[in-house]
PDB file of N, CA and C in Angstrom:
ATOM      1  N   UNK A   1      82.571  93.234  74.205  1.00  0.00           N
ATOM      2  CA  UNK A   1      81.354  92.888  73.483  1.00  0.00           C
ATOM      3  C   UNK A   1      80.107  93.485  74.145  1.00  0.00           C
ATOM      4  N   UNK A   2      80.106  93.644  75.281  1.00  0.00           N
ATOM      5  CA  UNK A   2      79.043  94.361  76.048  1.00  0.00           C
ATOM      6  C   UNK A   2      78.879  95.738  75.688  1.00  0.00           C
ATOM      7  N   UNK A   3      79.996  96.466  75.381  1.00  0.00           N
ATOM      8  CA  UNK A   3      79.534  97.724  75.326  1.00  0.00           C
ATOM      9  C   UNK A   3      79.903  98.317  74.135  1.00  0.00           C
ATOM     10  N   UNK A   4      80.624  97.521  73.151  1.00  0.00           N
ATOM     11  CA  UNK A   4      80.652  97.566  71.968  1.00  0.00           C
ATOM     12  C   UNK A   4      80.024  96.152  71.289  1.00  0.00           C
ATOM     13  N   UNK A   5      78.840  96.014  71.140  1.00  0.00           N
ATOM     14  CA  UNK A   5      78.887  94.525  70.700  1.00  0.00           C
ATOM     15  C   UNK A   5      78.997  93.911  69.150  1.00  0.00           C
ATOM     16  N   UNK A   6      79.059  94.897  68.220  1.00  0.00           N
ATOM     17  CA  UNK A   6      79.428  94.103  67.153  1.00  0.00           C
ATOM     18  C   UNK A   6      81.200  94.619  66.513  1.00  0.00           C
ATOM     19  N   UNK A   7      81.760  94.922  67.612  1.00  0.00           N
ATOM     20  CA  UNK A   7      83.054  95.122  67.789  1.00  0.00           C
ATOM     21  C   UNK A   7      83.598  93.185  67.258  1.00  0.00           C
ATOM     22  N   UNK A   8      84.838  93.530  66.497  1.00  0.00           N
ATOM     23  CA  UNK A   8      85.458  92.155  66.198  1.00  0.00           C
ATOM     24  C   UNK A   8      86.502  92.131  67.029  1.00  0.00           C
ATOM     25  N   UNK A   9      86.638  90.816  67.676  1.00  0.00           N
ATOM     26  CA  UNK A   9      87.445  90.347  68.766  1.00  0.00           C
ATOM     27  C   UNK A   9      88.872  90.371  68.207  1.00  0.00           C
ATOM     28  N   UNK A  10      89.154  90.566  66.792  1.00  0.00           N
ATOM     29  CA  UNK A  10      90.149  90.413  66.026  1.00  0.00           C
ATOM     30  C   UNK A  10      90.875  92.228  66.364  1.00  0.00           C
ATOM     31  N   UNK A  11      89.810  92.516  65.936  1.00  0.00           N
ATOM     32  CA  UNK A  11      90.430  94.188  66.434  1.00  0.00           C
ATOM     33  C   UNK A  11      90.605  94.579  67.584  1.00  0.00           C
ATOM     34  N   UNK A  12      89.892  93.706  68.886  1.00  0.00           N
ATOM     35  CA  UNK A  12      90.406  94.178  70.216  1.00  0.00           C
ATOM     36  C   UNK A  12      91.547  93.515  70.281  1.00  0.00           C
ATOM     37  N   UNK A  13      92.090  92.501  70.007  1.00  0.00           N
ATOM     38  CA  UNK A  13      93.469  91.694  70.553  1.00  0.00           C
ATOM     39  C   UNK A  13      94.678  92.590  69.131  1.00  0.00           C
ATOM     40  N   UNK A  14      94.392  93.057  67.985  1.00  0.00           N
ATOM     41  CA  UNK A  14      95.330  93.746  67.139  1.00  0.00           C
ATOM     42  C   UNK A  14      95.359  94.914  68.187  1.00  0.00           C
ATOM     43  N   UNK A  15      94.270  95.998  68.724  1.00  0.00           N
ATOM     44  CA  UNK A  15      94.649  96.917  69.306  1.00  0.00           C
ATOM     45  C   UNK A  15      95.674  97.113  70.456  1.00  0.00           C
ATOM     46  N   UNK A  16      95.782  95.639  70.957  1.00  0.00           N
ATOM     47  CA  UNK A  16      95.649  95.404  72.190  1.00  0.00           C
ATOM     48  C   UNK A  16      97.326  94.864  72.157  1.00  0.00           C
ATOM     49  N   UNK A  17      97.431  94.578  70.810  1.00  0.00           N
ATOM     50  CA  UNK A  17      99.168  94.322  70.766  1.00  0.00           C
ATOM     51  C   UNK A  17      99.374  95.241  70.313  1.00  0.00           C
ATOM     52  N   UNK A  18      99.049  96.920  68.909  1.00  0.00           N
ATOM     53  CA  UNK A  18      99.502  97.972  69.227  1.00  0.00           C
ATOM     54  C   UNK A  18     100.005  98.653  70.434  1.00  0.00           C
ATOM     55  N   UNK A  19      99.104  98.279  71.807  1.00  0.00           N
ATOM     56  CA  UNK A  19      99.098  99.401  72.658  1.00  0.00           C
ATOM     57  C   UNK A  19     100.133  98.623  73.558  1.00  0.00           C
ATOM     58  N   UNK A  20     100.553  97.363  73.118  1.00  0.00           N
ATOM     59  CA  UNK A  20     101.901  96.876  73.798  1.00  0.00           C
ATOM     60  C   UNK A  20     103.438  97.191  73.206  1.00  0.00           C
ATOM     61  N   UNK A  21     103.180  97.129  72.082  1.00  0.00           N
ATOM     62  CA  UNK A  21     104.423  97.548  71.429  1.00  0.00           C
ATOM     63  C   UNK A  21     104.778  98.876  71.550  1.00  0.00           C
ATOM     64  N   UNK A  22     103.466  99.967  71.556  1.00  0.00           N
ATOM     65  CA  UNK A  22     103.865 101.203  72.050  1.00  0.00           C
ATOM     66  C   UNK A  22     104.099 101.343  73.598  1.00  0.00           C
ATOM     67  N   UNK A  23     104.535 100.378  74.610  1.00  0.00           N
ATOM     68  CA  UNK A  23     104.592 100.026  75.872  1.00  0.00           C
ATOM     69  C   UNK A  23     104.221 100.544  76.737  1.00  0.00           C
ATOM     70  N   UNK A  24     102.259 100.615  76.387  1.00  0.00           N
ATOM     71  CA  UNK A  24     101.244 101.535  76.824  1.00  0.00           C
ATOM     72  C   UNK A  24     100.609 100.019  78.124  1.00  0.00           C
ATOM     73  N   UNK A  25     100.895  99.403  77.257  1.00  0.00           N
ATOM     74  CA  UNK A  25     100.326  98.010  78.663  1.00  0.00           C
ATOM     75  C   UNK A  25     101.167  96.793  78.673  1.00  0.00           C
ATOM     76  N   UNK A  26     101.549  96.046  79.449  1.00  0.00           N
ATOM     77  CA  UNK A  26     102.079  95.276  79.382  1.00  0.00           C
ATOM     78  C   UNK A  26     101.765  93.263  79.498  1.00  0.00           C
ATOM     79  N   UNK A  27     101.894  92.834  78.768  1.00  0.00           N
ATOM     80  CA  UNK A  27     100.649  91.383  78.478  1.00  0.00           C
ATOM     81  C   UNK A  27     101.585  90.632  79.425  1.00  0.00           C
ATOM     82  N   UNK A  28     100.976  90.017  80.817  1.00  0.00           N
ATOM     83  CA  UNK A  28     100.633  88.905  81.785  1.00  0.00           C
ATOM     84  C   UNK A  28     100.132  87.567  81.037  1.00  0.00           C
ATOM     85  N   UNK A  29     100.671  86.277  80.508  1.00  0.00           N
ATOM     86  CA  UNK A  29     100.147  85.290  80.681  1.00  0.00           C
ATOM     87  C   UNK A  29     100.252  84.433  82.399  1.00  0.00           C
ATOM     88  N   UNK A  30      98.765  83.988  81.900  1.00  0.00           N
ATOM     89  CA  UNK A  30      98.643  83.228  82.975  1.00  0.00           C
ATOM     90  C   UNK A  30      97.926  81.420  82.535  1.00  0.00           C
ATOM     91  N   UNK A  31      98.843  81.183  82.281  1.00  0.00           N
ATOM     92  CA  UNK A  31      98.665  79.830  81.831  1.00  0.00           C
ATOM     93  C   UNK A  31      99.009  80.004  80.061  1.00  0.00           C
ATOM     94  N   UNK A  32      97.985  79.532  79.403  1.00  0.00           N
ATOM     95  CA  UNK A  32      97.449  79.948  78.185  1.00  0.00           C
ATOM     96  C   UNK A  32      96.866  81.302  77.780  1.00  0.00           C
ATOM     97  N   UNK A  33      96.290  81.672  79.114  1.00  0.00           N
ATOM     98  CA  UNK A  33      95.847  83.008  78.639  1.00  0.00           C
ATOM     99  C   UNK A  33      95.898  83.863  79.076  1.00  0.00           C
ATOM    100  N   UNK A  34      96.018  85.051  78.023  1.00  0.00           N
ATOM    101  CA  UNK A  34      97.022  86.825  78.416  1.00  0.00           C
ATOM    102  C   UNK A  34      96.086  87.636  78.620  1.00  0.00           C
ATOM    103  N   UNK A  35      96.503  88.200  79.925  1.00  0.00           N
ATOM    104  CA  UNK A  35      95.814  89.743  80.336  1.00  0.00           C
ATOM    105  C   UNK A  35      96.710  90.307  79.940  1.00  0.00           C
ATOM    106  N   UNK A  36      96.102  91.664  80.241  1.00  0.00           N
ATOM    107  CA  UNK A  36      96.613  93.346  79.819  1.00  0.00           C
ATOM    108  C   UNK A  36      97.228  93.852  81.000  1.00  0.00           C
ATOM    109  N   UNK A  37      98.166  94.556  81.640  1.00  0.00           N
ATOM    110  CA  UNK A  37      98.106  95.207  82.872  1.00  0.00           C
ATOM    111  C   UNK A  37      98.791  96.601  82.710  1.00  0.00           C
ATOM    112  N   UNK A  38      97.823  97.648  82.580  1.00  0.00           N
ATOM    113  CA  UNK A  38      98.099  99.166  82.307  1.00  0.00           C
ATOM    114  C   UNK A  38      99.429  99.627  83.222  1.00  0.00           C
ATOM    115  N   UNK A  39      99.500  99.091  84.810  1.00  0.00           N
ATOM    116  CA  UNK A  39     100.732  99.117  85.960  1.00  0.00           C
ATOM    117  C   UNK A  39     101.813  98.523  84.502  1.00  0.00           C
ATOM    118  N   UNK A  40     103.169  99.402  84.113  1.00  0.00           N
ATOM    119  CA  UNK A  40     104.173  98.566  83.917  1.00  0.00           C
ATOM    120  C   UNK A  40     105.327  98.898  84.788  1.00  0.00           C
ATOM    121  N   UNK A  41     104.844  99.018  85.985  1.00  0.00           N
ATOM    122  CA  UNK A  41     105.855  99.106  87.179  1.00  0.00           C
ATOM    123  C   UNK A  41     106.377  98.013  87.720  1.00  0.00           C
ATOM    124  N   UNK A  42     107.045  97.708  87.890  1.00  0.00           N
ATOM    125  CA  UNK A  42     107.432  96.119  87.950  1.00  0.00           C
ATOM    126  C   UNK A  42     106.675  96.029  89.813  1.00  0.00           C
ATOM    127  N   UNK A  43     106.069  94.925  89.698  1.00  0.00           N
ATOM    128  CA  UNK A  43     104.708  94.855  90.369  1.00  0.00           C
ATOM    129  C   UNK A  43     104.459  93.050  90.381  1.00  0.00           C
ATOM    130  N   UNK A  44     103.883  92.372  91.622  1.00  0.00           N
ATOM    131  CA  UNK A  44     104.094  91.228  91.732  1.00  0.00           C
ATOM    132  C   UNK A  44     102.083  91.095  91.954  1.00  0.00           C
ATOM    133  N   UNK A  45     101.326  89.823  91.612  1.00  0.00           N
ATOM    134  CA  UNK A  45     100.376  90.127  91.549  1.00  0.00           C
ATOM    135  C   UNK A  45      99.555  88.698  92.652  1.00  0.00           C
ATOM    136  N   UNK A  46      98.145  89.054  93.241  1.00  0.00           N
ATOM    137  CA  UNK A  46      97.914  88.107  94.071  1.00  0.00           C
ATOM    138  C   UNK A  46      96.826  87.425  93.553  1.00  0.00           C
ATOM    139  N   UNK A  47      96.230  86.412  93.350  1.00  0.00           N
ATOM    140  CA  UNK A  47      95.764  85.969  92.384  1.00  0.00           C
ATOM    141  C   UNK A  47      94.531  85.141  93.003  1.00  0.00           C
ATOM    142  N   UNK A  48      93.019  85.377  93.188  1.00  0.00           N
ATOM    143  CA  UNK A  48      91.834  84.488  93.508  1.00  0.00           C
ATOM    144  C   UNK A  48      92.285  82.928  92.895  1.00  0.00           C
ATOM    145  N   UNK A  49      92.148  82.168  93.269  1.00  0.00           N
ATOM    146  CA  UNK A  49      91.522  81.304  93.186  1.00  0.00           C
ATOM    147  C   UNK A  49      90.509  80.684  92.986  1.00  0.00           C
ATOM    148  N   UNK A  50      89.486  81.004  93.343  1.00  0.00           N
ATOM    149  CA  UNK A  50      88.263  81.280  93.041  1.00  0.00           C
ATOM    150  C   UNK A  50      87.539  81.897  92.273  1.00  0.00           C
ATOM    151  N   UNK A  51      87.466  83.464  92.527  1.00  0.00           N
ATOM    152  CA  UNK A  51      87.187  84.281  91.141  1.00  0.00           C
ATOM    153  C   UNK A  51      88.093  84.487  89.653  1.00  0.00           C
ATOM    154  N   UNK A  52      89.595  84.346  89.932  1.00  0.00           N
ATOM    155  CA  UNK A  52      90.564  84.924  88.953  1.00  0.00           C
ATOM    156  C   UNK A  52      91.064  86.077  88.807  1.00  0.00           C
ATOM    157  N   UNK A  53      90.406  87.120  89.878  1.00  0.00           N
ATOM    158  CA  UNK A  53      90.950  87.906  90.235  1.00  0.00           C
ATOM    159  C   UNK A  53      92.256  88.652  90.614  1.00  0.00           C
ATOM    160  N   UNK A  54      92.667  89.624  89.680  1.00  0.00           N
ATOM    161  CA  UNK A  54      94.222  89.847  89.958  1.00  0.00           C
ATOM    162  C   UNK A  54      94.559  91.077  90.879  1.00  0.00           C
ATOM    163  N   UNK A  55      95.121  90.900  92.031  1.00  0.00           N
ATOM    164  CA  UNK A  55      95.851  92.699  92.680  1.00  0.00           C
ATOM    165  C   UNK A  55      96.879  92.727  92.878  1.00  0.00           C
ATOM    166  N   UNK A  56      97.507  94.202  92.209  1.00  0.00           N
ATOM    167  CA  UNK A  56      98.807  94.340  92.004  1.00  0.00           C
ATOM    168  C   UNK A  56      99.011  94.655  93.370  1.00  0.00           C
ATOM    169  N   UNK A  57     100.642  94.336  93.868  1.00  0.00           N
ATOM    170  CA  UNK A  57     101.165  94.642  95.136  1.00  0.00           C
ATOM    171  C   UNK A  57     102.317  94.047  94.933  1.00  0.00           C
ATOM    172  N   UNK A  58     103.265  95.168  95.758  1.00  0.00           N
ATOM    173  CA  UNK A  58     104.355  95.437  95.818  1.00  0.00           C
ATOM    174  C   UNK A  58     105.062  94.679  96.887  1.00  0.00           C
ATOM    175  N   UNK A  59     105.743  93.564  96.420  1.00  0.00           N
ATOM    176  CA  UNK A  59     106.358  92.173  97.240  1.00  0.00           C
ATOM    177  C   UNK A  59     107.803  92.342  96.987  1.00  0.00           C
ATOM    178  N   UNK A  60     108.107  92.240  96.679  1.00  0.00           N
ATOM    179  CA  UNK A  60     109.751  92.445  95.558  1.00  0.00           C
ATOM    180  C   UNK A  60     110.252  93.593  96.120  1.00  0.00           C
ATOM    181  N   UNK A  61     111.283  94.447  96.583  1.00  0.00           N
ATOM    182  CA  UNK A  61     111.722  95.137  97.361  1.00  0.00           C
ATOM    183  C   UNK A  61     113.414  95.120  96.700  1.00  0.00           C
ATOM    184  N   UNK A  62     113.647  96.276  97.159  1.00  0.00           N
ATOM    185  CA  UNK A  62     115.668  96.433  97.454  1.00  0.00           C
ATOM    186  C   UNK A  62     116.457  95.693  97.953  1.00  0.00           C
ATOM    187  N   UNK A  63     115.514  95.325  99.367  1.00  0.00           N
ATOM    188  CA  UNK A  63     115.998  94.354 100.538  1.00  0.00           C
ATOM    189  C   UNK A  63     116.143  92.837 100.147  1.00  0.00           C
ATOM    190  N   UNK A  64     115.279  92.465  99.483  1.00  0.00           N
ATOM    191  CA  UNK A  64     114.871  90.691  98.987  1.00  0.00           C
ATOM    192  C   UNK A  64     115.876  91.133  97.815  1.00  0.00           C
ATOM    193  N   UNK A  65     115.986  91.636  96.827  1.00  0.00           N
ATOM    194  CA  UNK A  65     116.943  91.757  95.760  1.00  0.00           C
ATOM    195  C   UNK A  65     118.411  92.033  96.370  1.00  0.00           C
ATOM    196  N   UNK A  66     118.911  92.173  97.185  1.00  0.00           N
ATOM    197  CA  UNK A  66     120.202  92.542  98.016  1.00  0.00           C
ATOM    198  C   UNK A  66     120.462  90.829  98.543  1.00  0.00           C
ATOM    199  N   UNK A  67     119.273  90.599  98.931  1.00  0.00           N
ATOM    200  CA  UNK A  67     119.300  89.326  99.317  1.00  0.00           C
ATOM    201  C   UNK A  67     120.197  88.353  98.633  1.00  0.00           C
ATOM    202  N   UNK A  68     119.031  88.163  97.631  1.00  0.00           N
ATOM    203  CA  UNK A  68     119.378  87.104  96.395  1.00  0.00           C
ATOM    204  C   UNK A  68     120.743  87.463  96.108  1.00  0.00           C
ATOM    205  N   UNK A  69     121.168  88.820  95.818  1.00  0.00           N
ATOM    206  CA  UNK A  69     122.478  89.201  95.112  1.00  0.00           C
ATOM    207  C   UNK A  69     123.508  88.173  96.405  1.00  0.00           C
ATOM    208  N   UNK A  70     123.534  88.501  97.689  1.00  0.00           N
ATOM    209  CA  UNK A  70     124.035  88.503  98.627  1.00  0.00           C
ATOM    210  C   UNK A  70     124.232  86.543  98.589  1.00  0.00           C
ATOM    211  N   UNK A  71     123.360  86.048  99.052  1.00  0.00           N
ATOM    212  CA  UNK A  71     123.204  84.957  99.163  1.00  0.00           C
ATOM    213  C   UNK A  71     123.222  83.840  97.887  1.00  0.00           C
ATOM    214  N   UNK A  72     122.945  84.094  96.825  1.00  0.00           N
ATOM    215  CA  UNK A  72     122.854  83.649  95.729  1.00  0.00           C
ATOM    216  C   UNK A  72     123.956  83.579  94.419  1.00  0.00           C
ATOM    217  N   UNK A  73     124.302  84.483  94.801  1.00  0.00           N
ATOM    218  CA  UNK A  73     125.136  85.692  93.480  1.00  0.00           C
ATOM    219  C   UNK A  73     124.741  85.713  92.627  1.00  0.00           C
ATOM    220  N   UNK A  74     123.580  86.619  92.569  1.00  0.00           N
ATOM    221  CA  UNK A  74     122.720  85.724  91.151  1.00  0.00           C
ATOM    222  C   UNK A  74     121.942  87.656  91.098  1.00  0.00           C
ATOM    223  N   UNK A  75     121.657  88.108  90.107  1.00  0.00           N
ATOM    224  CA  UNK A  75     121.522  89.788  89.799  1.00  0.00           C
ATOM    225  C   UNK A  75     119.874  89.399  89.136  1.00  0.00           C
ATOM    226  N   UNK A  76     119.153  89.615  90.189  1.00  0.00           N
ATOM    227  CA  UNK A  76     117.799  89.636  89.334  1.00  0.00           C
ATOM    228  C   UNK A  76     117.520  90.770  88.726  1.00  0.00           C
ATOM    229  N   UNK A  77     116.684  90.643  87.210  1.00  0.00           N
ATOM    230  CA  UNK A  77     117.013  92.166  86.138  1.00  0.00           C
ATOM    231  C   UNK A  77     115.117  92.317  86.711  1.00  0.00           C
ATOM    232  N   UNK A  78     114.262  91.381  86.582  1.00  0.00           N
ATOM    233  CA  UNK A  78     113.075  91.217  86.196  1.00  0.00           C
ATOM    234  C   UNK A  78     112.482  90.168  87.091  1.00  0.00           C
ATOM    235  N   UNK A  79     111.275  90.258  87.951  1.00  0.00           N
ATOM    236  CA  UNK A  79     110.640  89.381  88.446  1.00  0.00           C
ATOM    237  C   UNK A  79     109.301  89.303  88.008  1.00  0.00           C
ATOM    238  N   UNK A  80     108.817  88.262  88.381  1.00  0.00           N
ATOM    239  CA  UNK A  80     107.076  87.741  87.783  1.00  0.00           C
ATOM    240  C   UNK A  80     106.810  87.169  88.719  1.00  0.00           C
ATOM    241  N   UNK A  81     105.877  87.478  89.787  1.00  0.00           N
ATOM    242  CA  UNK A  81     105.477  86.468  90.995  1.00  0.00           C
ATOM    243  C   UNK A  81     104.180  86.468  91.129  1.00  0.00           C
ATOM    244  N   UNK A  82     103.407  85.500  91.258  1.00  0.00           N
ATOM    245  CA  UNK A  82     102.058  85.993  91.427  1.00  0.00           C
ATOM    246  C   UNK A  82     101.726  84.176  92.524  1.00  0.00           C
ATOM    247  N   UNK A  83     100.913  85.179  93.401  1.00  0.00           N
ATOM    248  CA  UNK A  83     100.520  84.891  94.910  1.00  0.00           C
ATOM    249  C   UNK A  83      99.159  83.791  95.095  1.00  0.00           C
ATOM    250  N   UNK A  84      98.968  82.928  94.781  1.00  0.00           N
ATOM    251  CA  UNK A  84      97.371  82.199  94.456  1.00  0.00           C
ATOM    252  C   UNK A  84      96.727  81.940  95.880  1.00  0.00           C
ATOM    253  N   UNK A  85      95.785  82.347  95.929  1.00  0.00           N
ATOM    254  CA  UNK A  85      94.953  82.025  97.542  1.00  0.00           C
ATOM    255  C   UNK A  85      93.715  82.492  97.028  1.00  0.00           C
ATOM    256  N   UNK A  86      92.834  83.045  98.522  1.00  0.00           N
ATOM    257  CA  UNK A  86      91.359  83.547  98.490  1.00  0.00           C
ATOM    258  C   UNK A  86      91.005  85.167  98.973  1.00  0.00           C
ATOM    259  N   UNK A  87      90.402  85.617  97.523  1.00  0.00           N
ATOM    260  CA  UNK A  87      90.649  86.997  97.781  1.00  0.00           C
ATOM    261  C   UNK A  87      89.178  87.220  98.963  1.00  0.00           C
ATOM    262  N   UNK A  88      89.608  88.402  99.526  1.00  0.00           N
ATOM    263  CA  UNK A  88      88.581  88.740 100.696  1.00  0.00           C
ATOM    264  C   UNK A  88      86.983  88.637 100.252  1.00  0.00           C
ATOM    265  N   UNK A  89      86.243  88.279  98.898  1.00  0.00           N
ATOM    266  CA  UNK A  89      85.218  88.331  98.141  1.00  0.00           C
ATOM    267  C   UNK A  89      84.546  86.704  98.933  1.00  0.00           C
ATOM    268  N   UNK A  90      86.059  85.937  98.863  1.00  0.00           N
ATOM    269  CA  UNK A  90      85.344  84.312  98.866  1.00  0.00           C
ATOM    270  C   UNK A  90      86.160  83.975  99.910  1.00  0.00           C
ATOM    271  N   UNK A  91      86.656  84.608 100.796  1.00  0.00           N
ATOM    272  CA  UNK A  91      87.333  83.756 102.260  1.00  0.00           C
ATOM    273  C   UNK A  91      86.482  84.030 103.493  1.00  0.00           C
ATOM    274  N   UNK A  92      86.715  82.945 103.789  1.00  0.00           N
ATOM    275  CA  UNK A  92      85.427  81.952 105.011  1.00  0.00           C
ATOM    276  C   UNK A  92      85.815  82.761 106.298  1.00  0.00           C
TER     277      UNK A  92
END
């Protein structure tokens, strides 16, 4: 709305599921409500607390998946992890 402002919010969220189905971004809920994340690298995310701030980083590994297989017997296809604390903006 800022930089398009009489843009309809109806056409950013239709575009915005085009550009998912063409699996140009991939939609993150977080609670009730869905971000976009252009990364569809499978990618674990750390999450403000404070601001809401999201950074992608790479937690999830060969080694932790060998793990689980190992210890678990259990074949993870897909993970979703996201990290909640205080990003360096708002820590004391």
């Amino acid at each position: 709305k800022v930089i398009i402002p009489n843009i309809s919010m109806g056409t950013v969220y239709r575009n915005l599921k085009q550009l998912e189905h063409a699996e140009l971004i991939k939609s993150i809920y977080d609670g009730n409500i869905a971000r976009y994340d252009w990364n569809k690298k499978p990618h674990d995310h750390l999450k403000c607390k404070v601001c809401g701030d999201l950074i992608d980083v790479q937690l999830f590994d060969d080694a932790i998946r060998t793990k689980i297989k190992k210890q678990y017997k259990f074949e993870a296809d897909d993970v979703v992890m996201t990290i909640i604390g205080t990003c360096h903006k708002h820590a004391k």
